[in-house]
N, C-alpha and C. Protein backbone atom coordinates (compact mmCIF):
# COMPACT_ATOMS: atom_id res chain seq x y z
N UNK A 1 -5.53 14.44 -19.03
CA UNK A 1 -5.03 15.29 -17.96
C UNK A 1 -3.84 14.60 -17.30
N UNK A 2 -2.49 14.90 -17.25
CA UNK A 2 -1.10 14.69 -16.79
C UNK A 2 -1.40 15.33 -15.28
N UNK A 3 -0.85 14.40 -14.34
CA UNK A 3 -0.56 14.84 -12.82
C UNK A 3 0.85 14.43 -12.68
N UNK A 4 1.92 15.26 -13.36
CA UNK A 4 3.26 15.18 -12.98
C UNK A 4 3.80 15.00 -11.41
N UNK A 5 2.79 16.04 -10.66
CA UNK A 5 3.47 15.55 -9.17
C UNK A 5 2.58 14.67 -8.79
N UNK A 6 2.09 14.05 -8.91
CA UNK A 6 1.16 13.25 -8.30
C UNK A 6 2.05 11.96 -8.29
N UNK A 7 2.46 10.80 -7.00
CA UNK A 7 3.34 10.06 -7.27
C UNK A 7 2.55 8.72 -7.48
N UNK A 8 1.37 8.73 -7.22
CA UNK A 8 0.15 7.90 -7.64
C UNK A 8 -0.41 7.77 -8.67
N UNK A 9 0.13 8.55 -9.41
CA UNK A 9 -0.51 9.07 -10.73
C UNK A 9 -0.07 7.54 -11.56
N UNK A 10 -1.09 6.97 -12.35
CA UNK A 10 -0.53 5.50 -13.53
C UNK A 10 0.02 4.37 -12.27
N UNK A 11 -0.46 4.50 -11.12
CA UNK A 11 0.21 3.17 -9.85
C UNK A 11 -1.14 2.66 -9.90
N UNK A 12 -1.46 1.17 -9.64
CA UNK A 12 -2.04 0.49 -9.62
C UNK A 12 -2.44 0.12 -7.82
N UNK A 13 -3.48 -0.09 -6.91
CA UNK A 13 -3.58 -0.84 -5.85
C UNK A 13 -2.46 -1.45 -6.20
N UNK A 14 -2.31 -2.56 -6.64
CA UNK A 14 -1.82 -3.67 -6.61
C UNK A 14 -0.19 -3.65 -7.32
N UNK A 15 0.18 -2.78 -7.82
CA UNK A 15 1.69 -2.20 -7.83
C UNK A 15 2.16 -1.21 -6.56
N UNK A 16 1.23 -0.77 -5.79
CA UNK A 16 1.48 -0.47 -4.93
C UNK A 16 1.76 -1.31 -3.55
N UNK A 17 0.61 -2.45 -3.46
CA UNK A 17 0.86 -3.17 -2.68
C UNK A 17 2.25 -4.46 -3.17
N UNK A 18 2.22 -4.29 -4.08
CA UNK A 18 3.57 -5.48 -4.79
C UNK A 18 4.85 -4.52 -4.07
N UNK A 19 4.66 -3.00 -4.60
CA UNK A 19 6.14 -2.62 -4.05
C UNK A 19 6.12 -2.63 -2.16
N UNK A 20 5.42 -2.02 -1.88
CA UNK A 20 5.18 -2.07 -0.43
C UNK A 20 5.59 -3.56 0.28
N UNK A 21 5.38 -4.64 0.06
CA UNK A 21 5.04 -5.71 0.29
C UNK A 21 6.64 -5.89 0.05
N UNK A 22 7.58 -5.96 -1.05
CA UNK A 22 9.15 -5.89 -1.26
C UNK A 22 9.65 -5.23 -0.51
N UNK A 23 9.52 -4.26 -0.29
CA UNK A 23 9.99 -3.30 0.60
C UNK A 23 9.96 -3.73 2.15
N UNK A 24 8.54 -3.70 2.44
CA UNK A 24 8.42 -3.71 3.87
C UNK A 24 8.79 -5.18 4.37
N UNK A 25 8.19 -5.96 3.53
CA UNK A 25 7.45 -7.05 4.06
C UNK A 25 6.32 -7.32 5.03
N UNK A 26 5.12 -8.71 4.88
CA UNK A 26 4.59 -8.63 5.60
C UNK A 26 3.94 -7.92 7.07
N UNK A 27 5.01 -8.66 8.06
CA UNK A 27 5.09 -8.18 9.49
C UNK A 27 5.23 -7.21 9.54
N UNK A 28 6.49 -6.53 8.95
CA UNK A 28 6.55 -5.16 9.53
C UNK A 28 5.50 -3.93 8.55
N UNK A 29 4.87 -4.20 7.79
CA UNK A 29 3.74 -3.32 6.98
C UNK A 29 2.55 -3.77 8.21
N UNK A 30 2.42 -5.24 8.49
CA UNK A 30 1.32 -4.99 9.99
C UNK A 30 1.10 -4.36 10.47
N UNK A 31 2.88 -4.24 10.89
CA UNK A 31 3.35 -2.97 12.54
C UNK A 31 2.42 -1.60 11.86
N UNK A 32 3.24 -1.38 10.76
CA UNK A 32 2.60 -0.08 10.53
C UNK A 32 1.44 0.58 10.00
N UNK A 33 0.87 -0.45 9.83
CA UNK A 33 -0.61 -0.66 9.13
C UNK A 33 -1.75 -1.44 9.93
N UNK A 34 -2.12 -1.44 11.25
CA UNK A 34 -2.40 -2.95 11.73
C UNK A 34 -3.26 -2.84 11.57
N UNK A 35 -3.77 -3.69 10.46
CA UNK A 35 -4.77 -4.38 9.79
C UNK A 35 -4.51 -5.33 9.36
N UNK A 36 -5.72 -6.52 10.18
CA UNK A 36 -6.07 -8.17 10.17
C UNK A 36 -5.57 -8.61 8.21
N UNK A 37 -5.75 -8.35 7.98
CA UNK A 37 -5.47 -8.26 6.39
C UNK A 37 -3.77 -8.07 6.08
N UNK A 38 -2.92 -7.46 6.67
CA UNK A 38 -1.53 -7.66 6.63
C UNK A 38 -1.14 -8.50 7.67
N UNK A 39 -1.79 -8.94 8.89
CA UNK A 39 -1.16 -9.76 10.09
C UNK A 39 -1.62 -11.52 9.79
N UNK A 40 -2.69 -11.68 9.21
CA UNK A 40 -3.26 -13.52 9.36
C UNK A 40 -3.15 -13.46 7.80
N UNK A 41 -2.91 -14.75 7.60
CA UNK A 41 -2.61 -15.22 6.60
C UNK A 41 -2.76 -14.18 5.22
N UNK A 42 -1.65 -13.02 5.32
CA UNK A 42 -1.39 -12.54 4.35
C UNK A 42 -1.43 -12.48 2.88
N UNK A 43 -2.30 -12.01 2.01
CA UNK A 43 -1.94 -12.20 0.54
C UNK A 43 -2.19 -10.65 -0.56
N UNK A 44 -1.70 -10.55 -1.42
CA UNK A 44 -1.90 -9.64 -1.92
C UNK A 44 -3.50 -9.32 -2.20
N UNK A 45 -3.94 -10.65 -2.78
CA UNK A 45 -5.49 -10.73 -3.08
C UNK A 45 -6.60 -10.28 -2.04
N UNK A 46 -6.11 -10.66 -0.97
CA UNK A 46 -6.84 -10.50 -0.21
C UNK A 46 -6.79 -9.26 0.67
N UNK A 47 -5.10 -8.44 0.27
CA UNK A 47 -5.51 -7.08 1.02
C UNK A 47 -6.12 -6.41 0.11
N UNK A 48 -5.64 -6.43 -1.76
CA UNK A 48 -6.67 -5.74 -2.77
C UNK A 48 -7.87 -5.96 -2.00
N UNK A 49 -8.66 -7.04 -2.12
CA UNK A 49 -9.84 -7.22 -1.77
C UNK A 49 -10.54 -5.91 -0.47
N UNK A 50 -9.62 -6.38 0.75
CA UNK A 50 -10.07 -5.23 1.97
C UNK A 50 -9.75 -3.85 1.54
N UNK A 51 -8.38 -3.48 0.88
CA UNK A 51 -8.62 -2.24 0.82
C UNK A 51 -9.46 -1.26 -0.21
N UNK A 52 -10.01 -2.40 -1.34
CA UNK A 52 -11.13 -1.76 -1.97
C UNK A 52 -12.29 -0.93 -1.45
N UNK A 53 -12.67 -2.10 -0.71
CA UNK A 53 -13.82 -1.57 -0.03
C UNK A 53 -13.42 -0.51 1.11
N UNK A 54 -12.08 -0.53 1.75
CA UNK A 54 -12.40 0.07 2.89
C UNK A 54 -11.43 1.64 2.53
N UNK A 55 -11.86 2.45 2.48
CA UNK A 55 -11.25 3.60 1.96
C UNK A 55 -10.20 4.37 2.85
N UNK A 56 -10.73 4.53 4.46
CA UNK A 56 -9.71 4.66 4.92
C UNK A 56 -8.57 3.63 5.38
N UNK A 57 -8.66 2.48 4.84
CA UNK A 57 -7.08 1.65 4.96
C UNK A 57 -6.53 2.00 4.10
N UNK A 58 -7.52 2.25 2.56
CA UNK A 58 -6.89 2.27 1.24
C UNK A 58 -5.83 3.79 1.29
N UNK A 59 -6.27 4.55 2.34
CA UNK A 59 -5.26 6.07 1.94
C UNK A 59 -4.31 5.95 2.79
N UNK A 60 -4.52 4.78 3.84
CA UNK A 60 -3.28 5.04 5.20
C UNK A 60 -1.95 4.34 3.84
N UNK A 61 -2.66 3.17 3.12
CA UNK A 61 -1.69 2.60 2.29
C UNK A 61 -0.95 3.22 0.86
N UNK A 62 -2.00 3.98 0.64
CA UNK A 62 -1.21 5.06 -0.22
C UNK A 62 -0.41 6.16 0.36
N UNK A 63 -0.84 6.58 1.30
CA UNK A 63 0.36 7.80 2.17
C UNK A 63 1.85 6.64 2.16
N UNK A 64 1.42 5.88 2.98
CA UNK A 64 2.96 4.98 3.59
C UNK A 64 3.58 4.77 1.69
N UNK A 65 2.96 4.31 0.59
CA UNK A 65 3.95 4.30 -0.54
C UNK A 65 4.13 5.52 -0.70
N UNK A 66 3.56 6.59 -1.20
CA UNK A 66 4.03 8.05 -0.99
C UNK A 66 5.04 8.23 -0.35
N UNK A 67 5.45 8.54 0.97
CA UNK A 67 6.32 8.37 1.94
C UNK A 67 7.35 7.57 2.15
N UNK A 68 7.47 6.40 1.67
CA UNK A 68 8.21 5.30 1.32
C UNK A 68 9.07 5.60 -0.15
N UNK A 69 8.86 6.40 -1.09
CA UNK A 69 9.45 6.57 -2.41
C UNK A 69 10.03 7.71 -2.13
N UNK A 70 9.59 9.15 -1.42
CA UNK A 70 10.23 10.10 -1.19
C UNK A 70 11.28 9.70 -0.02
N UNK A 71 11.18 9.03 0.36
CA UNK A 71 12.70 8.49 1.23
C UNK A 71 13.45 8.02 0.32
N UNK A 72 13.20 7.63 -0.61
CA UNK A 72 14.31 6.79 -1.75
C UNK A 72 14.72 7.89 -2.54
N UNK A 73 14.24 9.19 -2.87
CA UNK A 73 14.73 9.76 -3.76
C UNK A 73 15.57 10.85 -2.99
């Protein structure tokens, strides 16, 4: 099953948080995300880790890449 509009569609957590993370950087993905997990000692591993489990961080962080790519195009 193909989800052409889907911009999540074949993105990985963790290609998502890689681009997000280039993009934003740290601090300011905090600002807009504030969650302990982007503000203290930052790592990719360790936001995979929180946003696995926690489902609503995991969609605030998929909207903001969503939202973040349709500004680029």
């Amino acid at each position: 099953m193909t989800q052409p509009n889907n911009p999540l569609h074949g993105k990985t957590l963790e290609a998502i948080m890689v681009y997000l993370v280039s993009y934003y950087d740290w601090d300011e993905l905090g600002e807009i995300i504030p969650i302990n997990c982007f503000r203290k000692n930052p790592s990719i591993k360790s936001s995979l880790k929180f946003l696995r489990r926690t489902p609503w961080a995991r969609a605030k962080v998929e909207n903001l890449f969503v939202n973040t790519i349709q500004k680029k195009e």
